[in-house]
C-alpha atoms as a PDB file:
ATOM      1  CA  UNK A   1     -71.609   2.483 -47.311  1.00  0.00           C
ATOM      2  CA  UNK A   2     -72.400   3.612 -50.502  1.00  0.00           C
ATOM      3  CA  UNK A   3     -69.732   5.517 -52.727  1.00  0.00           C
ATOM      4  CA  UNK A   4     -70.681   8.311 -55.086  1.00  0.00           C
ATOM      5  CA  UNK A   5     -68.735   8.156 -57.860  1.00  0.00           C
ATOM      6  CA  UNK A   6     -68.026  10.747 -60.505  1.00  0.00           C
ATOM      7  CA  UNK A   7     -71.211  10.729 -63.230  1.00  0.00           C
ATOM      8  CA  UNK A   8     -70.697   7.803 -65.453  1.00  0.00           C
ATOM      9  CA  UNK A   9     -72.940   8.930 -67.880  1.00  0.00           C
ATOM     10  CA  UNK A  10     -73.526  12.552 -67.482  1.00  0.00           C
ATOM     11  CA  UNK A  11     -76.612  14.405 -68.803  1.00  0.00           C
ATOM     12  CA  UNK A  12     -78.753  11.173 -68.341  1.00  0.00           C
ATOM     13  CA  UNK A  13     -82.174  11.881 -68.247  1.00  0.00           C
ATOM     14  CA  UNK A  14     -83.699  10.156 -65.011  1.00  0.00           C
ATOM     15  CA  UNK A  15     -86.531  10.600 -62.385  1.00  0.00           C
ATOM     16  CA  UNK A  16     -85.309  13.262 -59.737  1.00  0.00           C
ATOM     17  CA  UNK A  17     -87.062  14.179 -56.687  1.00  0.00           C
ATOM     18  CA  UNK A  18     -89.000  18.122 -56.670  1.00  0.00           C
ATOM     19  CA  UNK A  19     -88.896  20.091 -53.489  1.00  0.00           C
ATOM     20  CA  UNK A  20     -92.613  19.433 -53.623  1.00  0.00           C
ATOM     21  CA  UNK A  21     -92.067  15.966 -52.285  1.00  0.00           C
ATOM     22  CA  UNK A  22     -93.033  14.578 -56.106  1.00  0.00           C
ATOM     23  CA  UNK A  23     -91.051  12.901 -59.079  1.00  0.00           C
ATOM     24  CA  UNK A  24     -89.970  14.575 -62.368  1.00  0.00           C
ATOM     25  CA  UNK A  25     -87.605  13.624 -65.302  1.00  0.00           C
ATOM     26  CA  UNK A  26     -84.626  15.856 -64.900  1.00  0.00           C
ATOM     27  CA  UNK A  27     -81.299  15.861 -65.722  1.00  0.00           C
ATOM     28  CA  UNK A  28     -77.919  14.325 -64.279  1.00  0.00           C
ATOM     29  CA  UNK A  29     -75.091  16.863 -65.502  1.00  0.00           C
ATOM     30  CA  UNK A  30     -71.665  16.129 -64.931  1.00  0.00           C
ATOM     31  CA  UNK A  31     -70.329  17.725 -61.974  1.00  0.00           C
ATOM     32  CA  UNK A  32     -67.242  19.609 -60.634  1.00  0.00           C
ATOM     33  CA  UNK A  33     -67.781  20.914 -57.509  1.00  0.00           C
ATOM     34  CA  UNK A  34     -67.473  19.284 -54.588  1.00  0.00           C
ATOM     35  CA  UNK A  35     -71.487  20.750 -53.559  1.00  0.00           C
ATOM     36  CA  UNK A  36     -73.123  19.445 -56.751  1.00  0.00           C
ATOM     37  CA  UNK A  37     -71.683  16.203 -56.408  1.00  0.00           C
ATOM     38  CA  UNK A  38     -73.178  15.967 -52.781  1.00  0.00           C
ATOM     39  CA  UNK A  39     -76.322  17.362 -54.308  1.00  0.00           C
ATOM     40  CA  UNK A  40     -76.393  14.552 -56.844  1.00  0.00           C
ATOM     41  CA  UNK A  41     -75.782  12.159 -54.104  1.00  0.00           C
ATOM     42  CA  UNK A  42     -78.194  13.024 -51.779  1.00  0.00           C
ATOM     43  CA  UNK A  43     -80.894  13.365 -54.855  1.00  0.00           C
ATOM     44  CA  UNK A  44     -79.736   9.932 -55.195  1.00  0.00           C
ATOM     45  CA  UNK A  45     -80.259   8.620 -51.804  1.00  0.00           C
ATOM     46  CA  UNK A  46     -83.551  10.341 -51.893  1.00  0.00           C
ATOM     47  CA  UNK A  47     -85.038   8.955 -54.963  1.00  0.00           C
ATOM     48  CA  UNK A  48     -83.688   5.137 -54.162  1.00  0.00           C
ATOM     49  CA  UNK A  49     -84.775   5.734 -50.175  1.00  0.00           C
ATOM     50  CA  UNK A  50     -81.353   4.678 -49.227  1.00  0.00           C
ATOM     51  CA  UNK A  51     -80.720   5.166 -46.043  1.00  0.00           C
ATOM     52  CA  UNK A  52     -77.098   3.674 -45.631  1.00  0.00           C
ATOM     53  CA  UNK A  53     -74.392   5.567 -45.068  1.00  0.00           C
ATOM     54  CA  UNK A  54     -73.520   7.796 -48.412  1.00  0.00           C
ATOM     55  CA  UNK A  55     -70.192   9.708 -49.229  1.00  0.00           C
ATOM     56  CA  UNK A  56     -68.568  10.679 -52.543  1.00  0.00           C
ATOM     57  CA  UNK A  57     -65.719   9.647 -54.245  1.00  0.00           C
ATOM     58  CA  UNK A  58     -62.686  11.829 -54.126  1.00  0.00           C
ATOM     59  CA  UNK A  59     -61.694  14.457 -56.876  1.00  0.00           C
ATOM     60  CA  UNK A  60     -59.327  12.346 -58.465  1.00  0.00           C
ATOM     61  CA  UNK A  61     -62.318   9.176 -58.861  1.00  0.00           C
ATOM     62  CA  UNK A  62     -59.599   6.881 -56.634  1.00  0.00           C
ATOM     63  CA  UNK A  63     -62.681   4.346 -55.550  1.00  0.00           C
ATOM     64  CA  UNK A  64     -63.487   4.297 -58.651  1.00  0.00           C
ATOM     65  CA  UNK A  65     -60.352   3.136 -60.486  1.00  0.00           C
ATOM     66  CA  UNK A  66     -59.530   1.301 -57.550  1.00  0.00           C
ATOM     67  CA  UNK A  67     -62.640  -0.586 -57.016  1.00  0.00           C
ATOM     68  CA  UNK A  68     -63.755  -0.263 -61.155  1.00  0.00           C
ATOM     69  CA  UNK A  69     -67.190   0.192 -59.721  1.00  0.00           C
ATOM     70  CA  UNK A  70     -68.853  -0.055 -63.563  1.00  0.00           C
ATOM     71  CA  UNK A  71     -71.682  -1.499 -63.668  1.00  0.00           C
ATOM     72  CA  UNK A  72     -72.254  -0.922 -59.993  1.00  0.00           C
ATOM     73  CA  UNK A  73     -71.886  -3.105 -57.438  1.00  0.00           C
ATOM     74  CA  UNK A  74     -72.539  -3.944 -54.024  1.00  0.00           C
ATOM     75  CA  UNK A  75     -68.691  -4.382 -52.089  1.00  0.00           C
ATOM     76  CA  UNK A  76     -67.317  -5.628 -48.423  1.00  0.00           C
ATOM     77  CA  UNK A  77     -63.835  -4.199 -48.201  1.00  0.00           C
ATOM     78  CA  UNK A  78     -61.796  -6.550 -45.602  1.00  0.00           C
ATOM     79  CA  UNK A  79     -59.815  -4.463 -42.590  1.00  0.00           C
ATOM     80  CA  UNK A  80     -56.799  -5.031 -45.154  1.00  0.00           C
ATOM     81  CA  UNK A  81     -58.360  -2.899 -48.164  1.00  0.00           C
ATOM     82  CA  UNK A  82     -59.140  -5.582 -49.933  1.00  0.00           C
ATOM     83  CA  UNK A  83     -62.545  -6.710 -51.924  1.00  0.00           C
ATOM     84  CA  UNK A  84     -63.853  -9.745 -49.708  1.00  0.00           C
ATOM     85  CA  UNK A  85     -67.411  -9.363 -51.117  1.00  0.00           C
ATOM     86  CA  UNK A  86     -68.220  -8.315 -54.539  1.00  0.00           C
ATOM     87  CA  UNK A  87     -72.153  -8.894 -55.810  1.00  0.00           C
ATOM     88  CA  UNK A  88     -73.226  -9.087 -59.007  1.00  0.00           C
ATOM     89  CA  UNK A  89     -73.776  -6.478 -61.304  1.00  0.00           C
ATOM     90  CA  UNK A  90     -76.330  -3.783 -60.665  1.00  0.00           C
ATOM     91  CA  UNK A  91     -78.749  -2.641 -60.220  1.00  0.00           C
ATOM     92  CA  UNK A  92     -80.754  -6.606 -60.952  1.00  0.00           C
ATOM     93  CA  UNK A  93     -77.358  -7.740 -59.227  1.00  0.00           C
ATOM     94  CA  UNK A  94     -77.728  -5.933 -55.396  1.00  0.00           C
ATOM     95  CA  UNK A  95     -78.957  -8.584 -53.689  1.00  0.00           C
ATOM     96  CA  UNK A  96     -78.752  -7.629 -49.775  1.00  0.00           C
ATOM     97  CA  UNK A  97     -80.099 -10.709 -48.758  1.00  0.00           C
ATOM     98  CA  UNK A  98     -76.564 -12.322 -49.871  1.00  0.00           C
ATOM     99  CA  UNK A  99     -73.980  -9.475 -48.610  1.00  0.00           C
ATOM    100  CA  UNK A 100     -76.057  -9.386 -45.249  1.00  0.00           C
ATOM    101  CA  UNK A 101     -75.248 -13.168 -45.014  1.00  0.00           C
ATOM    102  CA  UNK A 102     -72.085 -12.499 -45.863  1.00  0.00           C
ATOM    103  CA  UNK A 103     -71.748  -9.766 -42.942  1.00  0.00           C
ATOM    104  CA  UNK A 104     -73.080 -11.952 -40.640  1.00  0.00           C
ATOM    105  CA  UNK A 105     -71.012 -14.667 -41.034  1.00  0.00           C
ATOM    106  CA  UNK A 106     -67.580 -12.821 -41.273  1.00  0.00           C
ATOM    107  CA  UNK A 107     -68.185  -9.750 -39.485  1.00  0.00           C
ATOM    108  CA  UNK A 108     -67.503  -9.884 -35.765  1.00  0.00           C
END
């Protein structure tokens, strides 16, 4: 699942899909409200073709500080909370390959 987490670096300029089905250079504000924040995610999602689960952090950033998901990361949280999978850092350090080995070998 991937987390949304508050803008790290807000007002970024990055590549953001147009309702035209193209790609533009747009900006990445920070956000406040609950709607922009899913709007940023699923702009996200779009523009990366993710199609994994997707939700966003909480108000108060909790997976965040919890998880200190800078740079980004790819997790496995264990049925006890805990990080039982941590990949290296992104976006050159997502390597699937390795967390869906992981998975297979420790999920049953």
């Amino acid at each position: 699942m991937l987390v949304y987490i508050r803008e790290a670096h807000p007002d970024s300029i990055l590549f953001v899909n147009t309702k035209s089905g193209g790609k533009e250079l747009g900006v990445v504000g920070q956000t406040f409200a609950v709607q922009d924040r899913l709007d940023n995610l699923h702009q996200c999602t779009a523009l990366l073709q993710l199609t994994m689960p997707s939700v966003i952090d909480s108000d108060d950033n909790i997976v965040n500080r919890t998880y200190g998901a800078w740079p980004d990361r790819l997790y496995a949280i264990d049925t006890d909370g805990k990080v039982a999978f941590k990949s290296g850092p992104g976006p050159a350090g997502f390597k699937t390959p390795d967390l869906a080995a992981w998975l297979q070998k420790n999920v049953k």
